[in-house]
PDB file of N, CA and C in Angstrom:
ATOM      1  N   UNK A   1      44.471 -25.947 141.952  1.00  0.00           N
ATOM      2  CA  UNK A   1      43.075 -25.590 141.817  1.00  0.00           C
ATOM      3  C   UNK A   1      42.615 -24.727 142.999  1.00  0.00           C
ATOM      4  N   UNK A   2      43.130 -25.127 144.300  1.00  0.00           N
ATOM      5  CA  UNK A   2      42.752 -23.974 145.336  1.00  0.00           C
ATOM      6  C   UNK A   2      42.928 -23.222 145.107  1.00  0.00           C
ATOM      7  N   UNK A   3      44.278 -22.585 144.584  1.00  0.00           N
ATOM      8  CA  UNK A   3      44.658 -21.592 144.225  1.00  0.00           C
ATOM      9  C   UNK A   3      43.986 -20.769 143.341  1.00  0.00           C
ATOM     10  N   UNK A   4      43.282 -20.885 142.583  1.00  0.00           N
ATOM     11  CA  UNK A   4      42.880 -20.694 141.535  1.00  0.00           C
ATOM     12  C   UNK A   4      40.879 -20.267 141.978  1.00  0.00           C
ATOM     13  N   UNK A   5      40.871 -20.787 143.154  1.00  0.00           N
ATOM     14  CA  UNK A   5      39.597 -20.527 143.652  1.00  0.00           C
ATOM     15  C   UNK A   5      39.556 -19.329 144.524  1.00  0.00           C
ATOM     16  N   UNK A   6      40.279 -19.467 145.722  1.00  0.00           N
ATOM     17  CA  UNK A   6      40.803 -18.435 146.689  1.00  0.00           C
ATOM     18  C   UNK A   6      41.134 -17.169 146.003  1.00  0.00           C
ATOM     19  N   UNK A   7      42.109 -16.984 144.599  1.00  0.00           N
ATOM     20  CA  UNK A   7      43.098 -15.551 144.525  1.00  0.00           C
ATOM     21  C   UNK A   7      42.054 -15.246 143.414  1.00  0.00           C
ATOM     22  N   UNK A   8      41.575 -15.910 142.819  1.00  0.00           N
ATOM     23  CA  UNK A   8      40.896 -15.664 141.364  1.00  0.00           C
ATOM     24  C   UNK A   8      39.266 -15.536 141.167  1.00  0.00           C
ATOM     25  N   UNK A   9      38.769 -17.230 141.117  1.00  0.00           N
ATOM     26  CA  UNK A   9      37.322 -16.999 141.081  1.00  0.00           C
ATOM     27  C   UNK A   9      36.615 -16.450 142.513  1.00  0.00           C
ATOM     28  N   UNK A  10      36.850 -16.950 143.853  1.00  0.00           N
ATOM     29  CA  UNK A  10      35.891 -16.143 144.656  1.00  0.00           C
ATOM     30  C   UNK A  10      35.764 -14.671 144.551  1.00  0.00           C
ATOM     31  N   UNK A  11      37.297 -13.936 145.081  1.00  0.00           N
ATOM     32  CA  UNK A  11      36.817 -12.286 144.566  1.00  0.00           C
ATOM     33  C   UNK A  11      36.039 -12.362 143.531  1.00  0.00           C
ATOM     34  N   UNK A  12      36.295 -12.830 141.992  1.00  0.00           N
ATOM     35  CA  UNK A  12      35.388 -12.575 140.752  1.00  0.00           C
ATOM     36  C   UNK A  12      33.468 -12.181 140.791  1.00  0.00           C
ATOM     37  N   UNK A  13      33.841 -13.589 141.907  1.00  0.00           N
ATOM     38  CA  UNK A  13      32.152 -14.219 142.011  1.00  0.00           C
ATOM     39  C   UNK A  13      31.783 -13.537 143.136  1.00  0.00           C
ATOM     40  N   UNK A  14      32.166 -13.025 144.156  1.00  0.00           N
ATOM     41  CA  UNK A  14      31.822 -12.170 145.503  1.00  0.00           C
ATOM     42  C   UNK A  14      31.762 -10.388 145.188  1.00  0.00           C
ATOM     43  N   UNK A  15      32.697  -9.978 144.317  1.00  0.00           N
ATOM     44  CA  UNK A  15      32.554  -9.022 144.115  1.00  0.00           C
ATOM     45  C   UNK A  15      32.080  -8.113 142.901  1.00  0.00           C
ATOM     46  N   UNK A  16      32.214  -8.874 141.621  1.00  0.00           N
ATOM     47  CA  UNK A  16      31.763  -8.396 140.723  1.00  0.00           C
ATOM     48  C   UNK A  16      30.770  -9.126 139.509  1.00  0.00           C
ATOM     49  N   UNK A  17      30.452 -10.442 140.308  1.00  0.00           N
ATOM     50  CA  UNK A  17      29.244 -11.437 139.159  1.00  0.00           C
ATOM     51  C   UNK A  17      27.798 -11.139 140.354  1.00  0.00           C
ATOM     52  N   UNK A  18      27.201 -10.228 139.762  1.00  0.00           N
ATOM     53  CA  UNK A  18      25.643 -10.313 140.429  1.00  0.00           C
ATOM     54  C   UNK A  18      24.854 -11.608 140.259  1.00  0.00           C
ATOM     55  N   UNK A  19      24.029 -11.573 141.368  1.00  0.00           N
ATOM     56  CA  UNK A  19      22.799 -12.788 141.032  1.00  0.00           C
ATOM     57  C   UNK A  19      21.509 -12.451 141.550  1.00  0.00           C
ATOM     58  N   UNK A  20      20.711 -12.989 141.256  1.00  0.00           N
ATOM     59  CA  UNK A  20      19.337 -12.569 141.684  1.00  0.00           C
ATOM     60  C   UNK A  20      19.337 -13.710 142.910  1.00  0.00           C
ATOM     61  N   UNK A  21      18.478 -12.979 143.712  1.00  0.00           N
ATOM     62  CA  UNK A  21      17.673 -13.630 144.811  1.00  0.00           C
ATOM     63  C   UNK A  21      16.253 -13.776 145.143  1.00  0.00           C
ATOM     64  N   UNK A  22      16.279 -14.987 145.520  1.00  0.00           N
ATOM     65  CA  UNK A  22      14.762 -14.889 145.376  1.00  0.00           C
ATOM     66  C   UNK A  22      13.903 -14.164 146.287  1.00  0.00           C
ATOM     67  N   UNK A  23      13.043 -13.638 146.207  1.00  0.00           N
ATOM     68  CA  UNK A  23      12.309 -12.686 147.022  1.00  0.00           C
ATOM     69  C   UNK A  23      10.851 -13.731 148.007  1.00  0.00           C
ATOM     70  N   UNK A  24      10.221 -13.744 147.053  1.00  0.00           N
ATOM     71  CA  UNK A  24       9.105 -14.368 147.387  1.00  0.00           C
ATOM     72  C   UNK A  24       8.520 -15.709 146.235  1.00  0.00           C
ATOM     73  N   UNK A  25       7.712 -16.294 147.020  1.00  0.00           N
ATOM     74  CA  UNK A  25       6.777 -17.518 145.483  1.00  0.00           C
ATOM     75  C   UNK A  25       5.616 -17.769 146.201  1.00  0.00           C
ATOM     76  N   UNK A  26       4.727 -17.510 145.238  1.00  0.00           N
ATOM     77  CA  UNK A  26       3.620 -17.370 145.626  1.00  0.00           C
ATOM     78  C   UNK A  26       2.424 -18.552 144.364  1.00  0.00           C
ATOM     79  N   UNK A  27       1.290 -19.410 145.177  1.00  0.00           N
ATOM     80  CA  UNK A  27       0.926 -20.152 144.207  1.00  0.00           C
ATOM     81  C   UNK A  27      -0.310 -19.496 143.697  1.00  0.00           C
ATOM     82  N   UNK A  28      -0.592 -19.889 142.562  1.00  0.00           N
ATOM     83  CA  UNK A  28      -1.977 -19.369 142.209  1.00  0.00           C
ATOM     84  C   UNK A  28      -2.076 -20.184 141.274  1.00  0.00           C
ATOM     85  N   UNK A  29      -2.938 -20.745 141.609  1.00  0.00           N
ATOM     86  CA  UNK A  29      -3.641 -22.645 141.091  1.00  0.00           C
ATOM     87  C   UNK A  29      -2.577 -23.307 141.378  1.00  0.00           C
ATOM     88  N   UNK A  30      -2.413 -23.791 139.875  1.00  0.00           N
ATOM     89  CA  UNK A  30      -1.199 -24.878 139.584  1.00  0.00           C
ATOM     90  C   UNK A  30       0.114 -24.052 139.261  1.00  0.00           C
ATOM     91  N   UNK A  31      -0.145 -23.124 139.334  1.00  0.00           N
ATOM     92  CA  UNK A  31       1.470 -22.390 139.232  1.00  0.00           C
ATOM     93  C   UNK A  31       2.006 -21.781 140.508  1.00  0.00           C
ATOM     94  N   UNK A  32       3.474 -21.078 140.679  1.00  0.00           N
ATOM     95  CA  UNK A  32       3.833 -20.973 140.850  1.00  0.00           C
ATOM     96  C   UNK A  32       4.696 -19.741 140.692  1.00  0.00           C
ATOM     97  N   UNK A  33       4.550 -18.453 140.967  1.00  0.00           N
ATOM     98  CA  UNK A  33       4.779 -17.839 140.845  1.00  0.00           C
ATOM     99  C   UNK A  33       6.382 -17.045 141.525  1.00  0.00           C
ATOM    100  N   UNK A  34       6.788 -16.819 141.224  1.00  0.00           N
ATOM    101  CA  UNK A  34       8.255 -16.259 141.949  1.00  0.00           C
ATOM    102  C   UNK A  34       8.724 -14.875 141.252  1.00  0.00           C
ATOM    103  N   UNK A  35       9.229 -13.912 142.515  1.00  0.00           N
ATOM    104  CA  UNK A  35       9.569 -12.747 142.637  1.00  0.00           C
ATOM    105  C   UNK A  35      10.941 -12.678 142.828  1.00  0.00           C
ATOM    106  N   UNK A  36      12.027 -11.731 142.152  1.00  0.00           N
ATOM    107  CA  UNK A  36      13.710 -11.767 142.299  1.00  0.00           C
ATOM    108  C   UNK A  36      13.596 -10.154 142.920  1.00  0.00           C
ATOM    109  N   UNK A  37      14.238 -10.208 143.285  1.00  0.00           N
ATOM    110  CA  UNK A  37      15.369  -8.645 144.210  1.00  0.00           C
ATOM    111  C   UNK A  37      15.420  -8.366 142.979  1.00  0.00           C
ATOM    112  N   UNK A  38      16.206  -7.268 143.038  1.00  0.00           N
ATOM    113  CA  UNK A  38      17.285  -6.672 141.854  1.00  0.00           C
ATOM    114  C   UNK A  38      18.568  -7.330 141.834  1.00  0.00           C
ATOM    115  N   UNK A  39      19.461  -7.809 140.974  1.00  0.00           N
ATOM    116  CA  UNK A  39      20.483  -8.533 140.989  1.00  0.00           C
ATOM    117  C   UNK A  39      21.542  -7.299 142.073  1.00  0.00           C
ATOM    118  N   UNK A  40      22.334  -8.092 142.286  1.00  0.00           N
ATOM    119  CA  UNK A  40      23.190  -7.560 143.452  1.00  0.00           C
ATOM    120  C   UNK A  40      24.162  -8.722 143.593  1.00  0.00           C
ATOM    121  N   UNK A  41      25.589  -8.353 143.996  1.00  0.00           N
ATOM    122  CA  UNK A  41      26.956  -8.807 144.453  1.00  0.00           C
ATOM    123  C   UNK A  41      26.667  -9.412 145.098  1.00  0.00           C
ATOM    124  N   UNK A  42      27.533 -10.424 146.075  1.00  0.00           N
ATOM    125  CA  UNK A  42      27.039 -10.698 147.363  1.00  0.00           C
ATOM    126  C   UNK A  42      28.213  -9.699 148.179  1.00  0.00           C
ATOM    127  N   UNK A  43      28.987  -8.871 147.611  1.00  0.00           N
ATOM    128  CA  UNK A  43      29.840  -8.229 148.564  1.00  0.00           C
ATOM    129  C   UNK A  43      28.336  -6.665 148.503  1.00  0.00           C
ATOM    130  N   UNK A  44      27.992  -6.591 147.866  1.00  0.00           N
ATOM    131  CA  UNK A  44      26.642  -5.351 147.790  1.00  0.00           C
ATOM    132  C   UNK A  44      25.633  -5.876 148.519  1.00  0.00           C
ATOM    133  N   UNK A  45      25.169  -6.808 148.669  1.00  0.00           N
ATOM    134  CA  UNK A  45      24.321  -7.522 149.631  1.00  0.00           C
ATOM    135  C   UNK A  45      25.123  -7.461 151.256  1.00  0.00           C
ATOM    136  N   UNK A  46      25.824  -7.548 151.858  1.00  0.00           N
ATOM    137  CA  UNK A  46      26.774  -7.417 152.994  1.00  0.00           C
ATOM    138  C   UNK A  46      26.534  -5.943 153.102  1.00  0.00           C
ATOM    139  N   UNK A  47      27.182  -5.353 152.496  1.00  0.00           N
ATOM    140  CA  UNK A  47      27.403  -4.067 152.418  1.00  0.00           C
ATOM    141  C   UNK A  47      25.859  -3.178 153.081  1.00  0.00           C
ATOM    142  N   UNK A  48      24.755  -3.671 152.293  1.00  0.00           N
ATOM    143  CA  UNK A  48      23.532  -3.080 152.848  1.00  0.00           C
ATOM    144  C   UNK A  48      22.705  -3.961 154.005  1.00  0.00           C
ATOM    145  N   UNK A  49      23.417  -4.957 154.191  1.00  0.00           N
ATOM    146  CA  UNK A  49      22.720  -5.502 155.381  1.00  0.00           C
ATOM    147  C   UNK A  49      22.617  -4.601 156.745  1.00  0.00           C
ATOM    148  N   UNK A  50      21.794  -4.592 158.108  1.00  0.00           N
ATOM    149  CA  UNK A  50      22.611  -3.963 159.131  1.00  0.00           C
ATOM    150  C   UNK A  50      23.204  -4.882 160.380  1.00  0.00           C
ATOM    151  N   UNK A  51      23.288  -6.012 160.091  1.00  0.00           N
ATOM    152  CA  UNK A  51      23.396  -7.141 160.783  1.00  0.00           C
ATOM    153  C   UNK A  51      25.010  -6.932 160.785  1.00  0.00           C
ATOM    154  N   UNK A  52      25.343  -6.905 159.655  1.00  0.00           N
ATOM    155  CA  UNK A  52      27.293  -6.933 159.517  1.00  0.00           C
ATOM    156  C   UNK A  52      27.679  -5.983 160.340  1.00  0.00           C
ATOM    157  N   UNK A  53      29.079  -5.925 160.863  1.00  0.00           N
ATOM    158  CA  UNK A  53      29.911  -5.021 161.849  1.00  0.00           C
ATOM    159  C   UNK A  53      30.312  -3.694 160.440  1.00  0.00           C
ATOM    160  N   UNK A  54      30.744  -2.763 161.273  1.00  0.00           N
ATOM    161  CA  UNK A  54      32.002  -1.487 160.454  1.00  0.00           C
ATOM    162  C   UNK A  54      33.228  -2.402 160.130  1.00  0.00           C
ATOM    163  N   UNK A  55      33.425  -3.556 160.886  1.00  0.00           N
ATOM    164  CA  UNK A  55      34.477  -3.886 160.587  1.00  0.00           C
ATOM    165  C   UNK A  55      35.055  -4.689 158.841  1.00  0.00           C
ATOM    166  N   UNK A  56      33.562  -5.293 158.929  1.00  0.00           N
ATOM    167  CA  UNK A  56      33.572  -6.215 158.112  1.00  0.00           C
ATOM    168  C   UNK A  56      32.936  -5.530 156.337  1.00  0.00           C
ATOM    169  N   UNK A  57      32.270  -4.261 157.254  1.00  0.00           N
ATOM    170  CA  UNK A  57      31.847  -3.757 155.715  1.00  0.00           C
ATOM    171  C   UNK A  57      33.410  -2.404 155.677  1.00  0.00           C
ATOM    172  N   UNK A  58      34.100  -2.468 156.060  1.00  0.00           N
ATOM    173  CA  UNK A  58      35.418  -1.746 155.897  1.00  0.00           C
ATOM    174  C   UNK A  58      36.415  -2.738 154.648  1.00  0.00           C
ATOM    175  N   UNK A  59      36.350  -4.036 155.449  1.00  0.00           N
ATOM    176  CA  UNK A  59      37.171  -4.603 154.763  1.00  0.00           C
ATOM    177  C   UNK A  59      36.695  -5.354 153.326  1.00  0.00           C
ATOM    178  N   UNK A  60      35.316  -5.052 152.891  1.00  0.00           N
ATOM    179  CA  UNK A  60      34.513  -5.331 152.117  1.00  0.00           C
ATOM    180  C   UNK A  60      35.212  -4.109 150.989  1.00  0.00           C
ATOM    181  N   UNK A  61      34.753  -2.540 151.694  1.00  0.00           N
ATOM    182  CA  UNK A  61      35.174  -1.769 150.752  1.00  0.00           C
ATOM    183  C   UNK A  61      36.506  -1.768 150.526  1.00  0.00           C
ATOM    184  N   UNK A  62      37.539  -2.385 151.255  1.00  0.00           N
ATOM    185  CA  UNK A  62      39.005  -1.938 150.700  1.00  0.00           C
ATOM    186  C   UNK A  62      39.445  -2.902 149.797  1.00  0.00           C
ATOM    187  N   UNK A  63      38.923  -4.280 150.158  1.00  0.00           N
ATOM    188  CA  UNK A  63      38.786  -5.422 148.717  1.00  0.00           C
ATOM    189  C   UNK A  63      38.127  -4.249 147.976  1.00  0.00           C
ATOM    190  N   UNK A  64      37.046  -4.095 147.373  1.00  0.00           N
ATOM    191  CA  UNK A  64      36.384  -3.074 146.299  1.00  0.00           C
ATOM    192  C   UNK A  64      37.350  -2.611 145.623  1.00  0.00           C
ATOM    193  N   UNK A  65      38.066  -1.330 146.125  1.00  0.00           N
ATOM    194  CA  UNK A  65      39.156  -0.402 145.725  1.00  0.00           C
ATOM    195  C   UNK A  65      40.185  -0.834 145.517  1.00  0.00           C
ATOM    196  N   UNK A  66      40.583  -2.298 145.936  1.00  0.00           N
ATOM    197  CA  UNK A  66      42.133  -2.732 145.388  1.00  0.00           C
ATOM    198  C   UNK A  66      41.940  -4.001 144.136  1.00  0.00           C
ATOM    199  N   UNK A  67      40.812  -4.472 144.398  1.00  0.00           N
ATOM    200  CA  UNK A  67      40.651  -4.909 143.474  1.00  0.00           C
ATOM    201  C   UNK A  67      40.305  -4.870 141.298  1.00  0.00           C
ATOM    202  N   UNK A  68      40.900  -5.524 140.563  1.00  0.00           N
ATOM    203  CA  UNK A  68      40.537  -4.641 139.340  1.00  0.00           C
ATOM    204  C   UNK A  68      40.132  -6.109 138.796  1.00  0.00           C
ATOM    205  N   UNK A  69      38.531  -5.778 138.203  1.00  0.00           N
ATOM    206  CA  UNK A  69      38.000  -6.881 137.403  1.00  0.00           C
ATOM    207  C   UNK A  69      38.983  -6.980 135.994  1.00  0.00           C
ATOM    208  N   UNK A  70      39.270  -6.545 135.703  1.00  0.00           N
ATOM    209  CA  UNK A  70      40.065  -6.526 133.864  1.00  0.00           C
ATOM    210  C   UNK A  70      41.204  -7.430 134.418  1.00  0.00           C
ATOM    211  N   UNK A  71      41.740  -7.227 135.655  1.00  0.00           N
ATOM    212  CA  UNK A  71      43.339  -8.012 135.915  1.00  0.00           C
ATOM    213  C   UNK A  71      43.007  -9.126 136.521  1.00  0.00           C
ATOM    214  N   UNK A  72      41.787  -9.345 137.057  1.00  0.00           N
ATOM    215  CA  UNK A  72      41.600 -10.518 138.057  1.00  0.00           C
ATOM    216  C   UNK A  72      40.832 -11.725 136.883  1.00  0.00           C
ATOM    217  N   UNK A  73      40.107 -10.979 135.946  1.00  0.00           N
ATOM    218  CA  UNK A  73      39.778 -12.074 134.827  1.00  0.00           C
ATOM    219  C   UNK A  73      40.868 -12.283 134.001  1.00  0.00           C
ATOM    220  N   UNK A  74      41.635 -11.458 133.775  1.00  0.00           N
ATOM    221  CA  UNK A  74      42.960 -11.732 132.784  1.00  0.00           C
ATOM    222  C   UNK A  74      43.403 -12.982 133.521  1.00  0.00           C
ATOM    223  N   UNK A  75      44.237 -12.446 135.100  1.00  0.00           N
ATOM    224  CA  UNK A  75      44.742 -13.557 135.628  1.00  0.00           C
ATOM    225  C   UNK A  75      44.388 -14.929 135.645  1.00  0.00           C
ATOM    226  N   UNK A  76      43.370 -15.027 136.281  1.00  0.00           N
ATOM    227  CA  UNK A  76      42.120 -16.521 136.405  1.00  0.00           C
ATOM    228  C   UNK A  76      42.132 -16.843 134.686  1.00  0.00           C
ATOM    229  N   UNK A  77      41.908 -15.954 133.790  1.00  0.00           N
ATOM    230  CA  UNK A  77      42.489 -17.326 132.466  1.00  0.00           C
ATOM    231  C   UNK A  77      43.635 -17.924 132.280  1.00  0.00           C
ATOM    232  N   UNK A  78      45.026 -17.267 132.577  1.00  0.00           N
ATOM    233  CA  UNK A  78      46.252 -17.342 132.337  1.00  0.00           C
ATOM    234  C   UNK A  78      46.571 -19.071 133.415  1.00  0.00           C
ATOM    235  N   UNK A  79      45.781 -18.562 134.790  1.00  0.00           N
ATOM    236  CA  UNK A  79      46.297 -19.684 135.897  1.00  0.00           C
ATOM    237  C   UNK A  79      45.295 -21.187 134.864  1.00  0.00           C
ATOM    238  N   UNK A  80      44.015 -20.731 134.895  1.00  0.00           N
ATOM    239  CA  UNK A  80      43.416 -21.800 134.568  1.00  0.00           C
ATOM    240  C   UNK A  80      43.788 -22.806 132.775  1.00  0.00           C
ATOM    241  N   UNK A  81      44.718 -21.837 132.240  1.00  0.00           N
ATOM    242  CA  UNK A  81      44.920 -22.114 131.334  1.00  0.00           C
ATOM    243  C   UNK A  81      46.567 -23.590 131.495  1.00  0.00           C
ATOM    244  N   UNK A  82      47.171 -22.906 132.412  1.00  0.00           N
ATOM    245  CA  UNK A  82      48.108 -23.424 132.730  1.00  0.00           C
ATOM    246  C   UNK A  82      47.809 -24.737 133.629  1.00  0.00           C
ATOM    247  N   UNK A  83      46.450 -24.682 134.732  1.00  0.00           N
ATOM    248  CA  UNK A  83      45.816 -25.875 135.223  1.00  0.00           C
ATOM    249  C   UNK A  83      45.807 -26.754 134.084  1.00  0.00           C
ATOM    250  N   UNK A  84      44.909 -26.871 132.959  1.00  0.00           N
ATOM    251  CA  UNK A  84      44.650 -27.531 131.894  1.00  0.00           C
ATOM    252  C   UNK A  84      45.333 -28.097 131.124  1.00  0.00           C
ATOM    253  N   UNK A  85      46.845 -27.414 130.748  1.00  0.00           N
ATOM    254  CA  UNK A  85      47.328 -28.059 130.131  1.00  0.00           C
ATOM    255  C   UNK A  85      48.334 -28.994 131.182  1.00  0.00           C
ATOM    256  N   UNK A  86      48.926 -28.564 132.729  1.00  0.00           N
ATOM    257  CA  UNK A  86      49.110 -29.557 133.648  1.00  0.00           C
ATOM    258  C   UNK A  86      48.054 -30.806 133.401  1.00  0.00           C
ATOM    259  N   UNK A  87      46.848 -30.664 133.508  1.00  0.00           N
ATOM    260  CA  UNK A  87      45.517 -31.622 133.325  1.00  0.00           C
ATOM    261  C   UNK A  87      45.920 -32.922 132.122  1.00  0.00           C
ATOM    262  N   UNK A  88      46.569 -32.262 130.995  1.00  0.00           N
ATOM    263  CA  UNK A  88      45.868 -32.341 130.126  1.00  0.00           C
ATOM    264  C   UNK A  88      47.198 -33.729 130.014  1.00  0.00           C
ATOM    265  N   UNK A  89      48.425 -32.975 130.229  1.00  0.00           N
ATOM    266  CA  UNK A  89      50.011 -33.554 130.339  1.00  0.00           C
ATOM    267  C   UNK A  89      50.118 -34.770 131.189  1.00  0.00           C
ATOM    268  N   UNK A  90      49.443 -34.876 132.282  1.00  0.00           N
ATOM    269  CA  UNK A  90      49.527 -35.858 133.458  1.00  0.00           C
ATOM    270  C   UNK A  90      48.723 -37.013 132.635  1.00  0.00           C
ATOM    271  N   UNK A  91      47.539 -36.921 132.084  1.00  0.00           N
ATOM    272  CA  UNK A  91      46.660 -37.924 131.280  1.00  0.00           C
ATOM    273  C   UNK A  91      47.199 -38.238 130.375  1.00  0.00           C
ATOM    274  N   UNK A  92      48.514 -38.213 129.494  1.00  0.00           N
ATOM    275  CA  UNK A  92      48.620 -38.439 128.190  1.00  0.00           C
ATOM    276  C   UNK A  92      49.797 -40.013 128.856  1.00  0.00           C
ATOM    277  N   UNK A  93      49.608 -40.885 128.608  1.00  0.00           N
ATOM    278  CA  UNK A  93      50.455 -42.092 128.397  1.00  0.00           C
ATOM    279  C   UNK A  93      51.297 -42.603 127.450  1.00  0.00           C
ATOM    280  N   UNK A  94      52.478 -42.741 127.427  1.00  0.00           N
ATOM    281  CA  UNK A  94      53.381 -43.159 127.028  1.00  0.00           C
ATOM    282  C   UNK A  94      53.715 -44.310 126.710  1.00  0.00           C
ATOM    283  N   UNK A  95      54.121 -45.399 125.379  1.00  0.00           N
ATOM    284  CA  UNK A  95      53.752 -46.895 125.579  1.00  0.00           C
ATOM    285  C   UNK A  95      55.419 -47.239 124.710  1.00  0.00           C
TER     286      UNK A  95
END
């Protein structure tokens, strides 16, 4: 399962699943009002910060360019598919 977090879903989720952030919330009466950014990466969020080093938004863009969403979701089903049925094999009892 580490495995499967580290090589697969984090790149997935760091570099190519956007999310909104919240901006602001503001009340007016009984509500509650809330404002989102524009959805954004969190490797696109880094990227435009100015807090981060050259170093770190270097190695941001060379993940970018070596990375390929079509092979990294292919992969992450194939591993997780193979987790599951390990999962699935270890639970089955024998009498």
């Amino acid at each position: 399962m580490n495995k499967i977090y580290k090589e697969y879903w984090n790149p997935l989720h760091n570099y190519f699943l956007p999310s909104f952030k919240l901006k602001e919330k503001t009340r007016i009466g009984g509500k509650i009002k809330k404002t989102f950014e524009r959805p954004k990466t969190p490797a696109q969020r880094i990227l435009k910060h100015p807090k981060y080093s050259g170093f770190m938004k270097n190695k941001i863009k060379y993940n970018l360019e070596r990375l390929d969403l079509i092979e990294l979701k292919r992969n992450l089903e194939k591993e997780l598919k193979k987790f599951y049925t390990l999962l699935d094999n270890s639970r089955r009892v024998t009498i």
